[in-house]
N, C-alpha and C. Protein backbone atom coordinates (compact mmCIF):
# COMPACT_ATOMS: atom_id res chain seq x y z
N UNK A 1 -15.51 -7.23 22.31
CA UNK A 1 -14.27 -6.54 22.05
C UNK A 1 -13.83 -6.72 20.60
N UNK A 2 -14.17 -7.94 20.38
CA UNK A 2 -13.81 -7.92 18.35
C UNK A 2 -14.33 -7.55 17.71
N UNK A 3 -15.66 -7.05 17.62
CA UNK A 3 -16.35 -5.67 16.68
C UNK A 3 -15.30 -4.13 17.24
N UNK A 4 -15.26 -3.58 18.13
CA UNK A 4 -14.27 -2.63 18.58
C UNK A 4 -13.12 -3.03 18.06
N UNK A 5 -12.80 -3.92 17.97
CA UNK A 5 -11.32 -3.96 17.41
C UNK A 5 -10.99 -3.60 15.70
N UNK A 6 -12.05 -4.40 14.97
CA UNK A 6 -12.61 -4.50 13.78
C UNK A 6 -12.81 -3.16 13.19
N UNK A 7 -14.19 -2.85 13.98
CA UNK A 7 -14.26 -1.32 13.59
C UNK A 7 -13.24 -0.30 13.69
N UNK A 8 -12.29 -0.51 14.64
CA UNK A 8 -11.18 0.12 15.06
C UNK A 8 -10.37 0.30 13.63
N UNK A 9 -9.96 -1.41 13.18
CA UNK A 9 -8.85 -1.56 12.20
C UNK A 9 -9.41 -0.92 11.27
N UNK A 10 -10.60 -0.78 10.87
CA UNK A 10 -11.19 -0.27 9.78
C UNK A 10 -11.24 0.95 9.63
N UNK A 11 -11.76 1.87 10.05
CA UNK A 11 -11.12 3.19 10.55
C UNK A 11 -10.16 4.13 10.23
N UNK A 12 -9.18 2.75 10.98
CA UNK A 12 -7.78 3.38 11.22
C UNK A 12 -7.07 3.23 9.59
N UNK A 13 -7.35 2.11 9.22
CA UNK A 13 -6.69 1.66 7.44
C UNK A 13 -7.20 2.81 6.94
N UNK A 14 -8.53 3.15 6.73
CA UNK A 14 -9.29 3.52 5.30
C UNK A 14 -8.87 4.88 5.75
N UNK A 15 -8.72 5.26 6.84
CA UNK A 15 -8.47 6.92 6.94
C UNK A 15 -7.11 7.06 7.00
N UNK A 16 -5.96 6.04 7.11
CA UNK A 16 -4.95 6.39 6.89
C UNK A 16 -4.41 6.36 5.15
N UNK A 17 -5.02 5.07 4.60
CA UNK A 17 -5.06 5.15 3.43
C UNK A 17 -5.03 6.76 2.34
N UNK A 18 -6.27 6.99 3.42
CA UNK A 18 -6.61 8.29 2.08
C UNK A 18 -5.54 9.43 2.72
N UNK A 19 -4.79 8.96 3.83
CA UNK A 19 -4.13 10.42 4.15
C UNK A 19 -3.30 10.02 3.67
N UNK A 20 -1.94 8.99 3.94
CA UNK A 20 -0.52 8.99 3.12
C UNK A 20 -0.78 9.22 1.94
N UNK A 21 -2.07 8.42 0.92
CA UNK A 21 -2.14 8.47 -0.48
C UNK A 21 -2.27 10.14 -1.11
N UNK A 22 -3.69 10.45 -0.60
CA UNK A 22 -3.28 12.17 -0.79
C UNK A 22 -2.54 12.60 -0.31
N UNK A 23 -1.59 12.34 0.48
CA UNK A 23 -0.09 13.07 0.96
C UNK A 23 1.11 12.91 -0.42
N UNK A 24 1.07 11.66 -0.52
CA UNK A 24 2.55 10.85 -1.73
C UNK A 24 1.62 11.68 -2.82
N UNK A 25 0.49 12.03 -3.08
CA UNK A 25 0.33 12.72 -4.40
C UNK A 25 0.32 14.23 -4.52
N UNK A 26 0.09 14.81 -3.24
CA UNK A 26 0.22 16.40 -3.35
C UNK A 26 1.75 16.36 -3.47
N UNK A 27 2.58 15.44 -3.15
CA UNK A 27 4.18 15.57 -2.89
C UNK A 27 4.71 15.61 -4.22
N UNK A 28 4.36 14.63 -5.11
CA UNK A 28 4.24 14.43 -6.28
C UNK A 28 4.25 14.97 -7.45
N UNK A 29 2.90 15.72 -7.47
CA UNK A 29 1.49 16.87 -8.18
C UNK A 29 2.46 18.75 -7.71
N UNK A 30 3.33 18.69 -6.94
CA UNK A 30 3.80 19.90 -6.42
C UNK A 30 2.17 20.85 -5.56
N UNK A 31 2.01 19.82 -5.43
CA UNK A 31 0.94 20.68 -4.47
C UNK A 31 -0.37 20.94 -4.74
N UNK A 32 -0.52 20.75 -6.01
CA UNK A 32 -1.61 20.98 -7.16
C UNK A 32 -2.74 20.77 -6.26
N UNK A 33 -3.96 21.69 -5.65
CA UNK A 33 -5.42 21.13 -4.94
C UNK A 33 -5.08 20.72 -3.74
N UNK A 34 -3.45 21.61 -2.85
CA UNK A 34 -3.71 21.25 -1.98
C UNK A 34 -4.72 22.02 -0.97
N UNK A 35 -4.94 23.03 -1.30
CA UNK A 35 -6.20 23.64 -0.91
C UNK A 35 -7.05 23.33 -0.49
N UNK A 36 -8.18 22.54 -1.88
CA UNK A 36 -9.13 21.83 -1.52
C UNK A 36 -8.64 20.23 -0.87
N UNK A 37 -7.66 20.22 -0.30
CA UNK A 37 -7.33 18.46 0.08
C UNK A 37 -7.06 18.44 1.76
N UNK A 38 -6.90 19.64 2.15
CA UNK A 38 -6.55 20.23 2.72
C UNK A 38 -7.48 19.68 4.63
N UNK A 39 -8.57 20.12 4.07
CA UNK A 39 -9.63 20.04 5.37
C UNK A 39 -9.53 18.20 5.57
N UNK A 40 -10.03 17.60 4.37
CA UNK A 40 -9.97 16.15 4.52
C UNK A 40 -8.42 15.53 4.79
N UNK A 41 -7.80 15.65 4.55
CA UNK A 41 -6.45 15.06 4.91
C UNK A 41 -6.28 15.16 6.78
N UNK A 42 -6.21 16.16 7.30
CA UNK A 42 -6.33 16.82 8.33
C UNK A 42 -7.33 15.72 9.13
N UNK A 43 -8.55 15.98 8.51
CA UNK A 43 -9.67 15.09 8.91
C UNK A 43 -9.34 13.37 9.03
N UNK A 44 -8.84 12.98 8.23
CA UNK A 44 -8.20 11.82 7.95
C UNK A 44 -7.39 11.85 9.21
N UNK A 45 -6.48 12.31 9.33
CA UNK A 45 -5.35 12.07 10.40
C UNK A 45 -5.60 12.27 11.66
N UNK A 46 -6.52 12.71 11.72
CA UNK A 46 -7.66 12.96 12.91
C UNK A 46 -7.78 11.46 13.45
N UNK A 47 -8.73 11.18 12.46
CA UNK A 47 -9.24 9.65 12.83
C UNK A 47 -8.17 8.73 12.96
N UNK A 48 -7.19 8.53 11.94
CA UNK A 48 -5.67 7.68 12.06
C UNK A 48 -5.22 7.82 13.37
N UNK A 49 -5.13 8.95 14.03
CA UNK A 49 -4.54 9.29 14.92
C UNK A 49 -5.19 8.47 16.63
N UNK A 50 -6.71 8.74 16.15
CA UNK A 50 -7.45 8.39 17.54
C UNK A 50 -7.82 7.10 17.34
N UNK A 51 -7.90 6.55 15.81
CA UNK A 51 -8.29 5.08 16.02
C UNK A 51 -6.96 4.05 16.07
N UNK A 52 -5.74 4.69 15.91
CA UNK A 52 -4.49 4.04 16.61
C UNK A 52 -4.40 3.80 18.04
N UNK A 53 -4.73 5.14 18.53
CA UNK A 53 -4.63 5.03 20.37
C UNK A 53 -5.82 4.16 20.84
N UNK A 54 -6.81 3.87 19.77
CA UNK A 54 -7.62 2.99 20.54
C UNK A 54 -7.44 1.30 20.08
N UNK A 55 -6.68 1.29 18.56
CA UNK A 55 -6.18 -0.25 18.76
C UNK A 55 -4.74 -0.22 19.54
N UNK A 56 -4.37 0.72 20.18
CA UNK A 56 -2.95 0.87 20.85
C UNK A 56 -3.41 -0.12 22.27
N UNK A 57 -4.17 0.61 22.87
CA UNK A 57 -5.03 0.39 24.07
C UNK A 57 -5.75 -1.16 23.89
N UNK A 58 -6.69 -1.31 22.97
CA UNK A 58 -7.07 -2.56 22.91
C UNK A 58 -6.63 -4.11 22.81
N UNK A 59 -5.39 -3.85 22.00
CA UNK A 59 -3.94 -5.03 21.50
C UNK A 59 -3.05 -4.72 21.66
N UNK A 60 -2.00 -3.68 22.52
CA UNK A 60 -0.96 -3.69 23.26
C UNK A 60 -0.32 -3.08 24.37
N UNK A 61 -1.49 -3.59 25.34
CA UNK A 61 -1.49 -3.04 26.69
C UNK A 61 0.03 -3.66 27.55
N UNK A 62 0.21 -3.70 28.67
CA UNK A 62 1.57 -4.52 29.02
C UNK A 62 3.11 -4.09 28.33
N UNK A 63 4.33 -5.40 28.53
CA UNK A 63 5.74 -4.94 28.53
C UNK A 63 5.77 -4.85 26.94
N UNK A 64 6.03 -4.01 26.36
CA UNK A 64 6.50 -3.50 24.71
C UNK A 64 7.60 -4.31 24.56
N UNK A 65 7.22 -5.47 23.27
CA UNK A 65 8.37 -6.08 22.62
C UNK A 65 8.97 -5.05 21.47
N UNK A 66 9.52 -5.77 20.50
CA UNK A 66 9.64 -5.36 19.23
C UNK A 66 8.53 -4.62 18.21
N UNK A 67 7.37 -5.49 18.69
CA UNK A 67 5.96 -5.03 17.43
C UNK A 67 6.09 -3.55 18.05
N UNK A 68 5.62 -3.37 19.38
CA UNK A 68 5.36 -1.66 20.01
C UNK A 68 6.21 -1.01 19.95
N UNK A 69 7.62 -1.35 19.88
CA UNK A 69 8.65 -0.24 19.40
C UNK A 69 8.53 0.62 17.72
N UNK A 70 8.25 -0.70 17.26
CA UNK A 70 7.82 -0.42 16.16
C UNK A 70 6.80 0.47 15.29
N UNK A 71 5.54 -0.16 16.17
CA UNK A 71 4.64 0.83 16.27
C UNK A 71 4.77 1.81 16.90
N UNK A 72 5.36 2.32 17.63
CA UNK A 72 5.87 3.55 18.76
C UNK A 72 6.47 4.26 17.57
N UNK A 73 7.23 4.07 16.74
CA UNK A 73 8.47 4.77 15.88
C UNK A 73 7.87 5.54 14.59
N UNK A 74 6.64 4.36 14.34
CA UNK A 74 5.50 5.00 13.20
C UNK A 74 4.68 5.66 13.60
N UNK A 75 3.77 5.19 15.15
CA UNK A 75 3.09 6.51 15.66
C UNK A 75 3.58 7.91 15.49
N UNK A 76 4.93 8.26 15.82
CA UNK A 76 5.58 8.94 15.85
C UNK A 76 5.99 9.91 14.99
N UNK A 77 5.90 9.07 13.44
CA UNK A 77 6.38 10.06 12.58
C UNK A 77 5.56 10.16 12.08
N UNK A 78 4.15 9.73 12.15
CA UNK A 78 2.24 10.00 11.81
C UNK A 78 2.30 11.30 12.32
N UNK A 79 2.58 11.56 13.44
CA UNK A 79 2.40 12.85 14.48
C UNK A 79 3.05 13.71 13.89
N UNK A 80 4.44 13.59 13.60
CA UNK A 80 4.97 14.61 13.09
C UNK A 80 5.10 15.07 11.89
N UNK A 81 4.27 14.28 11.06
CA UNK A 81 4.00 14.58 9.93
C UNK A 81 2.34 14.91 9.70
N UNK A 82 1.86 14.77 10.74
CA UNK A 82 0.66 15.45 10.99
C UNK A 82 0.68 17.09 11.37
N UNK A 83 2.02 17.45 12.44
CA UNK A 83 2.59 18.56 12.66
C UNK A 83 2.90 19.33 11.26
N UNK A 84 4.03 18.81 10.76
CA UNK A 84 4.50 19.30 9.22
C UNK A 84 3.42 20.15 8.46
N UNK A 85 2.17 18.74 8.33
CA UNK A 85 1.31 19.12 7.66
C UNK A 85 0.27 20.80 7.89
N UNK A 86 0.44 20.51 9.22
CA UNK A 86 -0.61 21.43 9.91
C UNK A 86 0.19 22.75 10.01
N UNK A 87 1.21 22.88 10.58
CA UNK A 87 2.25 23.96 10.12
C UNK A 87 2.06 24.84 8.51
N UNK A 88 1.73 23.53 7.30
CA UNK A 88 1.51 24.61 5.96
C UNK A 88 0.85 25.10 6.18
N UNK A 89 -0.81 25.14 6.74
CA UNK A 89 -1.41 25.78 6.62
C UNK A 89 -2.01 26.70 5.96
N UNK A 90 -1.07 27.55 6.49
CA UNK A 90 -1.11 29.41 6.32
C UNK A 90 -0.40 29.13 4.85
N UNK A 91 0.50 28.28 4.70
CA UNK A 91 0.80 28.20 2.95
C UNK A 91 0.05 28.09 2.19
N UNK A 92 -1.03 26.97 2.32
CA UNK A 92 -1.71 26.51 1.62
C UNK A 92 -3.18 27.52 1.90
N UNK A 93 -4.02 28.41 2.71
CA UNK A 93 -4.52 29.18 2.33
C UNK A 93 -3.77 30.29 1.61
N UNK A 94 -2.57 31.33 1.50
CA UNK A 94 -2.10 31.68 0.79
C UNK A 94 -1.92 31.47 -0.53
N UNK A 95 -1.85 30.20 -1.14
CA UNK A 95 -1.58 29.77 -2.49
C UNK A 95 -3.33 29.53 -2.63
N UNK A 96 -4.28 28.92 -2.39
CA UNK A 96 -5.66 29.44 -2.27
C UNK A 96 -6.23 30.88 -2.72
N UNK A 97 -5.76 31.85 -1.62
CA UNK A 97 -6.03 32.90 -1.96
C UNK A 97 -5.19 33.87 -3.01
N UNK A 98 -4.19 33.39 -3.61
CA UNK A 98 -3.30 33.74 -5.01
C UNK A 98 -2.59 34.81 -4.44
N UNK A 99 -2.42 34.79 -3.39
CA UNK A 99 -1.84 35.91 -2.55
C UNK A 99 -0.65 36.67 -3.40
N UNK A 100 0.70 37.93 -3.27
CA UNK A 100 1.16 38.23 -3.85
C UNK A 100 2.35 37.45 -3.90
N UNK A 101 2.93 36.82 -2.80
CA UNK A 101 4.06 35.79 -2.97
C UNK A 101 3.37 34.29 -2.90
N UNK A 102 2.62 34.13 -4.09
CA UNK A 102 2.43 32.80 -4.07
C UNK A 102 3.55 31.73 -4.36
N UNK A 103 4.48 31.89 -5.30
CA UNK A 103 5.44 31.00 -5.58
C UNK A 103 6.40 30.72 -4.24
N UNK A 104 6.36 31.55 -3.42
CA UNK A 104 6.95 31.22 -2.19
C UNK A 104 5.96 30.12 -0.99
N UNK A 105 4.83 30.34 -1.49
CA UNK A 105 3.84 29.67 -0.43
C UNK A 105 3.51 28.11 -1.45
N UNK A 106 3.59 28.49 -2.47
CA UNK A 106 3.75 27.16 -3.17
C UNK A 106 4.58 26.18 -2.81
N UNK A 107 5.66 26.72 -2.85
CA UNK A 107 7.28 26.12 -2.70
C UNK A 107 7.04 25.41 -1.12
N UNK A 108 6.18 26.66 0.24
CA UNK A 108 6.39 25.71 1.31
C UNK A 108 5.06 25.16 1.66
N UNK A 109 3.92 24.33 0.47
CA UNK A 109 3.05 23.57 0.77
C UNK A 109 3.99 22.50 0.35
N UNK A 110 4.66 22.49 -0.91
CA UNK A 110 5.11 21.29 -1.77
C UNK A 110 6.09 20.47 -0.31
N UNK A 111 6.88 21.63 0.10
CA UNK A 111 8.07 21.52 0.71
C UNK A 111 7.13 20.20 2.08
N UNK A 112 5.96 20.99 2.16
CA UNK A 112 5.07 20.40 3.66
C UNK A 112 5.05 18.99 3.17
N UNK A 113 4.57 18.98 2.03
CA UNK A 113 4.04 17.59 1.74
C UNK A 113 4.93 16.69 1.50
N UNK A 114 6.07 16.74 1.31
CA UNK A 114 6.84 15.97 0.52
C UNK A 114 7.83 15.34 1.80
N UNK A 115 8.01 16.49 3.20
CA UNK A 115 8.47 15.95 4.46
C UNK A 115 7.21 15.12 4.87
N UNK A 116 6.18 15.46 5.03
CA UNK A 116 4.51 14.34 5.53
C UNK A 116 5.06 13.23 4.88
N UNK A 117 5.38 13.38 3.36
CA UNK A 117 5.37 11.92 2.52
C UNK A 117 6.02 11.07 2.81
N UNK A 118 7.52 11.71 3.40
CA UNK A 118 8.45 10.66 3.70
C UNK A 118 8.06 10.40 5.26
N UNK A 119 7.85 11.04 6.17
CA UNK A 119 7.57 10.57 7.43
C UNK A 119 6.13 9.60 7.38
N UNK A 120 4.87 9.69 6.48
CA UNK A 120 4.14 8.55 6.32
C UNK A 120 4.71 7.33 5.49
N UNK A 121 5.50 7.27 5.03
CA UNK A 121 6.52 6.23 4.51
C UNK A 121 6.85 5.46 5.24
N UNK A 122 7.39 6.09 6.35
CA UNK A 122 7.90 5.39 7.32
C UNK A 122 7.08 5.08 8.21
N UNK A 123 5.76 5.37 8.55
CA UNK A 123 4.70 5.01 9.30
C UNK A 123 3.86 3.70 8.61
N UNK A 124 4.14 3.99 7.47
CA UNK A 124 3.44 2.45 6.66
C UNK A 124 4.36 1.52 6.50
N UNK A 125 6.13 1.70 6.66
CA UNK A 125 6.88 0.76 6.69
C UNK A 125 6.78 0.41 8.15
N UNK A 126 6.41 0.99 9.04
CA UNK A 126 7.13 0.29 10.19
C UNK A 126 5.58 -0.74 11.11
N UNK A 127 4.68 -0.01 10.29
CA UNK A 127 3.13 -0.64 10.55
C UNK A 127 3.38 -2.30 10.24
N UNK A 128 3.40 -1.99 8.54
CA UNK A 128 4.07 -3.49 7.75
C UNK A 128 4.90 -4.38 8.39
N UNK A 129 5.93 -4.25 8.67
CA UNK A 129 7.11 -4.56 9.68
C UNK A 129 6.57 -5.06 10.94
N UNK A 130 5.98 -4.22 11.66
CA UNK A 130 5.25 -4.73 13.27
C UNK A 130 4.74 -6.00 12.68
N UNK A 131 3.77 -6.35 12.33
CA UNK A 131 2.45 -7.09 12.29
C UNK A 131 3.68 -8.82 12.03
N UNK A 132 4.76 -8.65 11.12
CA UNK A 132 5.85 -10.08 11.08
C UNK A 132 7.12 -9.70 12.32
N UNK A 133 7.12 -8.74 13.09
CA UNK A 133 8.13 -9.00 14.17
C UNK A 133 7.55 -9.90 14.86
């Protein structure tokens, strides 16, 4: 079970890593390549997503103290800032394809990323936080 767990944590860090980080920088950058950032981020949160439910399952099965609320509150805004994200979409192929209202599809990739940024904010504060409750 401690290689599964291991491999789990590992996983779950390095693919969340690259998603908040390219998230706080498309937020940043106004969007600049969110195009091409686009498939991998997605991809990223993919894995964040399923290798959480499997250290969820592995290390906090039973009555939820403080740490699982915690983690419950950051799962949470992972998801919905996984939603956010997935919602631009259609923005972000639009600003891709230089479409005729790009400055409007610009405006709601930046707009996508910058709600993702703050809701992974709070998924890496409340991660941080669990692990000393």
């Amino acid at each position: 079970m401690q290689t599964a767990v291991i491999l789990a944590l590992v996983l779950h860090v390095l693919s969340g890593v690259f998603w908040a980080g390219s998230t706080f920088v498309l937020a940043r950058t106004g969007g600049d390549q969110a195009d091409r950032l686009f498939r991998p981020q997605m991809g990223a949160a993919a894995v964040a997503v399923v290798t959480g439910a499997v250290l969820w399952f592995l290390l906090h099965r039973g009555t939820p103290g403080i740490q699982e609320h915690l983690l419950e509150i950051g799962a949470l805004s992972a998801l919905v800032a996984a939603g956010v994200q997935g919602l631009g979409a259609r923005a972000v192929r639009a600003v891709s394809l230089a479409g005729a209202d790009a400055l409007t599809s610009t405006n709601r990739v930046v707009l996508s990323q910058r709600i993702a940024a703050a809701l992974l904010a709070v998924t890496v504060i409340c991660m941080a936080a669990a692990r000393y409750a």
